[in-house]
Protein backbone atom coordinates (compact mmCIF):
# COMPACT_ATOMS: atom_id res chain seq x y z
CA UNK A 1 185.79 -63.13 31.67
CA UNK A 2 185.87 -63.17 27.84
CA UNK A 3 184.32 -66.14 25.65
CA UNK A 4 186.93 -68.22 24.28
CA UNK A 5 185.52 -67.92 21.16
CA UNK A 6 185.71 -63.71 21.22
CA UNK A 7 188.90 -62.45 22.05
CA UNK A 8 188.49 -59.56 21.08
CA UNK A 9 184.94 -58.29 21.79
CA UNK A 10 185.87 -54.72 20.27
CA UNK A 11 186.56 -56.73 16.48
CA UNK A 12 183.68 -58.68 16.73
CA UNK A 13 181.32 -55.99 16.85
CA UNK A 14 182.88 -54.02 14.23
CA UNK A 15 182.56 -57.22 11.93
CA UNK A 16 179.13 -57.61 12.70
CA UNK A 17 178.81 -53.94 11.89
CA UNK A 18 180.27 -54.29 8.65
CA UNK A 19 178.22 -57.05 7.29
CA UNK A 20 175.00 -55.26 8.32
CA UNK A 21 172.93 -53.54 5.14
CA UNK A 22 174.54 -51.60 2.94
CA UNK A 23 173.60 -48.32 1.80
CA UNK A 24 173.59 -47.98 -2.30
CA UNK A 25 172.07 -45.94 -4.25
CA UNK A 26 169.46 -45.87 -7.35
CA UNK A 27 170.99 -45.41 -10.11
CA UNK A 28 169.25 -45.02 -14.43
CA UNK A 29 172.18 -46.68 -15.37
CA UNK A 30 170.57 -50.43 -15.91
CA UNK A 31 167.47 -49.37 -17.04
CA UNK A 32 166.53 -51.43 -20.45
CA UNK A 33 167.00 -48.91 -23.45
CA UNK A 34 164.18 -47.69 -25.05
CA UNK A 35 164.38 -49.58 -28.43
CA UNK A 36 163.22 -53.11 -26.09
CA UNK A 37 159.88 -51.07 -24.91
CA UNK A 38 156.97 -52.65 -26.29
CA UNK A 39 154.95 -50.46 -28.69
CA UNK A 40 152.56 -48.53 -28.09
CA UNK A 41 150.21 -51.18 -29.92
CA UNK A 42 150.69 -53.45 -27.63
CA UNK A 43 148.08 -54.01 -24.95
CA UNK A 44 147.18 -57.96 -24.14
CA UNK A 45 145.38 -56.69 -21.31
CA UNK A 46 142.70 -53.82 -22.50
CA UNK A 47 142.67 -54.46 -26.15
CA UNK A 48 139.92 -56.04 -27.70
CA UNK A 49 141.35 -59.57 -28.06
CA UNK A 50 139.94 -63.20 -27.53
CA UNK A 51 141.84 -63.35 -23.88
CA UNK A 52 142.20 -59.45 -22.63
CA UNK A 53 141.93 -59.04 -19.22
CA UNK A 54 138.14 -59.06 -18.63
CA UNK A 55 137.16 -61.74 -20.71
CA UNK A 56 139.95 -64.01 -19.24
CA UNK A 57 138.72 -63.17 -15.89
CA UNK A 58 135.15 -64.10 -17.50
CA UNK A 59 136.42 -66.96 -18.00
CA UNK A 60 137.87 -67.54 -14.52
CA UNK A 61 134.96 -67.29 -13.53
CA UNK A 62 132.89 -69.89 -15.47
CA UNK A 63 132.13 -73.94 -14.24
CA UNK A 64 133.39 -76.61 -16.33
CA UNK A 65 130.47 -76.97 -18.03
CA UNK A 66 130.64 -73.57 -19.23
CA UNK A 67 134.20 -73.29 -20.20
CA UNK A 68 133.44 -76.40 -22.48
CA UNK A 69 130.42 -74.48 -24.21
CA UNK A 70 132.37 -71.41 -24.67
CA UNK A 71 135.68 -72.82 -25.70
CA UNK A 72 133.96 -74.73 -28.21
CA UNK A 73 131.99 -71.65 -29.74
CA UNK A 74 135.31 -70.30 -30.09
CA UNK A 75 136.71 -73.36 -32.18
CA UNK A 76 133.45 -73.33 -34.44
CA UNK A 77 133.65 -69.62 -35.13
CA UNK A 78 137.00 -69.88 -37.46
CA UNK A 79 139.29 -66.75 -38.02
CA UNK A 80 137.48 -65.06 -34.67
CA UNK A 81 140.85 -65.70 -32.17
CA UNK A 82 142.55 -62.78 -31.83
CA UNK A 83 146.14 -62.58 -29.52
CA UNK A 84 149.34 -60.42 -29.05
CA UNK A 85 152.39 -61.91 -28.06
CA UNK A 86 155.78 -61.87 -27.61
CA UNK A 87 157.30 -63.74 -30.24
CA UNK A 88 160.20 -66.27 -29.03
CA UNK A 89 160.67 -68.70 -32.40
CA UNK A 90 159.37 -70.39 -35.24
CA UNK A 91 159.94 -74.51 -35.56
CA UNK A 92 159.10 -76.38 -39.05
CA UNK A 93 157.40 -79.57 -37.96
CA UNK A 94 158.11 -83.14 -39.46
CA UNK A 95 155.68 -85.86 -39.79
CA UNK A 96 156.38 -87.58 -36.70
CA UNK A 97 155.48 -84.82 -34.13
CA UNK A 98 151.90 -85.05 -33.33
CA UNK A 99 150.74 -81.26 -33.89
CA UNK A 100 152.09 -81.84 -37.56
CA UNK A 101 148.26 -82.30 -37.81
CA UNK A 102 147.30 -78.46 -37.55
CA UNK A 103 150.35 -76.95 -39.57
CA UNK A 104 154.03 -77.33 -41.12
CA UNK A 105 155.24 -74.48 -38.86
CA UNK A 106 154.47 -73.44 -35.80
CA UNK A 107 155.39 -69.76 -33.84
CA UNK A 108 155.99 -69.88 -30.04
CA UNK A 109 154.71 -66.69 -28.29
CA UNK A 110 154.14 -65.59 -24.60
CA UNK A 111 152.35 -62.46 -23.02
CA UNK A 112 155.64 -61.38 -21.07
CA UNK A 113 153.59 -60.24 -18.33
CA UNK A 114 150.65 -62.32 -16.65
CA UNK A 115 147.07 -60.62 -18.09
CA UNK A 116 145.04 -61.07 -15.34
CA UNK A 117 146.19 -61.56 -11.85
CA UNK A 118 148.96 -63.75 -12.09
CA UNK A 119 147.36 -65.97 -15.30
CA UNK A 120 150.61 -66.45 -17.74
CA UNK A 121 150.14 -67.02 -21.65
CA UNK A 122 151.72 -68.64 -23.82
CA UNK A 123 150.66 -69.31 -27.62
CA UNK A 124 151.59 -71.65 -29.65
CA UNK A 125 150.98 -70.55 -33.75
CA UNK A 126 149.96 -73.30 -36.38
CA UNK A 127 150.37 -72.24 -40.21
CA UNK A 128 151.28 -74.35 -43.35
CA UNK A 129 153.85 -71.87 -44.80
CA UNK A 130 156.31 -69.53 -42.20
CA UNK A 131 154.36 -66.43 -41.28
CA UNK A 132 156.93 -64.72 -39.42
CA UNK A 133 160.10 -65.08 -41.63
CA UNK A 134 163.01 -63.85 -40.26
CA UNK A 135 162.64 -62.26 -37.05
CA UNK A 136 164.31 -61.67 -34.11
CA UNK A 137 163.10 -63.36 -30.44
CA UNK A 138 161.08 -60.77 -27.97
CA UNK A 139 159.18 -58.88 -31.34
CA UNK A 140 155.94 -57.83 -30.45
CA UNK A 141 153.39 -59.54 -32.68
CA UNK A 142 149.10 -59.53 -32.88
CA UNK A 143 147.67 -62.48 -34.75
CA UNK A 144 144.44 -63.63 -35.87
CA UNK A 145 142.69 -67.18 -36.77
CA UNK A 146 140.83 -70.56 -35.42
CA UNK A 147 140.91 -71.91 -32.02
CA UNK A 148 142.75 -75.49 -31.76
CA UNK A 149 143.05 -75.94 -28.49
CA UNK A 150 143.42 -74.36 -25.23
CA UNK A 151 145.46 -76.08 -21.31
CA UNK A 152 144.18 -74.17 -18.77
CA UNK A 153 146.66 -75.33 -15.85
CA UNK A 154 144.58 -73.32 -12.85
CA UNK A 155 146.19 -75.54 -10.26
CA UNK A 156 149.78 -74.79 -11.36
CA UNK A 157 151.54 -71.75 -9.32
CA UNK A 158 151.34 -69.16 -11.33
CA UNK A 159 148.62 -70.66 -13.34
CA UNK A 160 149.10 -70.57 -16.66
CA UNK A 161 146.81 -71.48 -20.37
CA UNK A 162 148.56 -72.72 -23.39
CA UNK A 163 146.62 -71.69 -26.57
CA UNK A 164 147.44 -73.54 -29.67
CA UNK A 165 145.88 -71.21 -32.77
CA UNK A 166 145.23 -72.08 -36.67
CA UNK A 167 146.69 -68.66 -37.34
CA UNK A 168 145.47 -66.84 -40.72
CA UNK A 169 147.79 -63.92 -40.12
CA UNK A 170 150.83 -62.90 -37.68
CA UNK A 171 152.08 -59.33 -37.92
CA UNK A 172 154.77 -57.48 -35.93
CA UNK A 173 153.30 -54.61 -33.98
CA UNK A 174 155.21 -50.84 -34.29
């Protein structure tokens, strides 16, 4: 006795057959091109910078206490920050928006890939005239200047710091 559901038992298995995994293959076709590779320059993780790889797991790795002292060395030693980034844009500040205190401009960067374990960066630039000038979004960039501020969010999934920097210089990697 069939199922009144299945009339057909012979169709319903060849349906179920058909929506099973399909076989595809790999193809170079929708690779990005080579022009969007970061340069060679670039290396957040092993290059000497303020947050490379081992000193951001350093500072993982340090109590509260600790993290105070050394984040405050850091703002006290001025021009000693150093970063690369992916730039994303620059914004001209008004009076009215609070971080109008540390600069006219300011430059939105990211690492685009998380330096250590899955710790995500993202930088945001302070400077009183546009370092960047016209540029376009995703350009590789290395900058140097004075600590302002640093939000280490270790309970957010992925956890994440947002670095705000007194920059003296920005320049675009090659």
């Amino acid at each position: 006795m069939r199922a009144p559901w299945c009339p057909r038992p012979a169709l319903a298995v060849a349906l179920l057959a058909a929506a099973g995994p399909s076989i595809s293959c790999k193809t170079n076709k929708h690779e990005d091109p080579k022009f969007l590779a970061a340069p060679k320059a670039f290396d957040p993780k092993g290059a000497d910078l303020t947050f490379n790889e081992k000193n951001l797991e350093a500072f993982n790795t340090m109590e509260d206490d600790a993290r105070e002292a050394h984040l405050e060395k850091l703002k006290a030693a001025a021009g000693s920050f150093k970063g690369q980034a992916s730039y994303q844009r620059t914004e001209e500040l008004t009076d009215k928006i609070d971080d109008s205190k540390y600069g006219k401009y300011v430059i939105w960067a990211k690492v685009p890939q998380p330096v250590w374990l899955e710790v995500t960066v993202e930088y945001h630039l302070f400077s009183d005239s546009d370092l960047m000038g016209p540029a376009a979004s995703d350009t590789y960039v290395e900058f140097s200047g004075t600590l302002l501020e640093l939000t280490y969010l270790d309970d957010a999934k992925p956890r994440r710091m947002e670095i705000k920097v007194k920059a003296d210089s920005v320049n675009v990697l090659k």
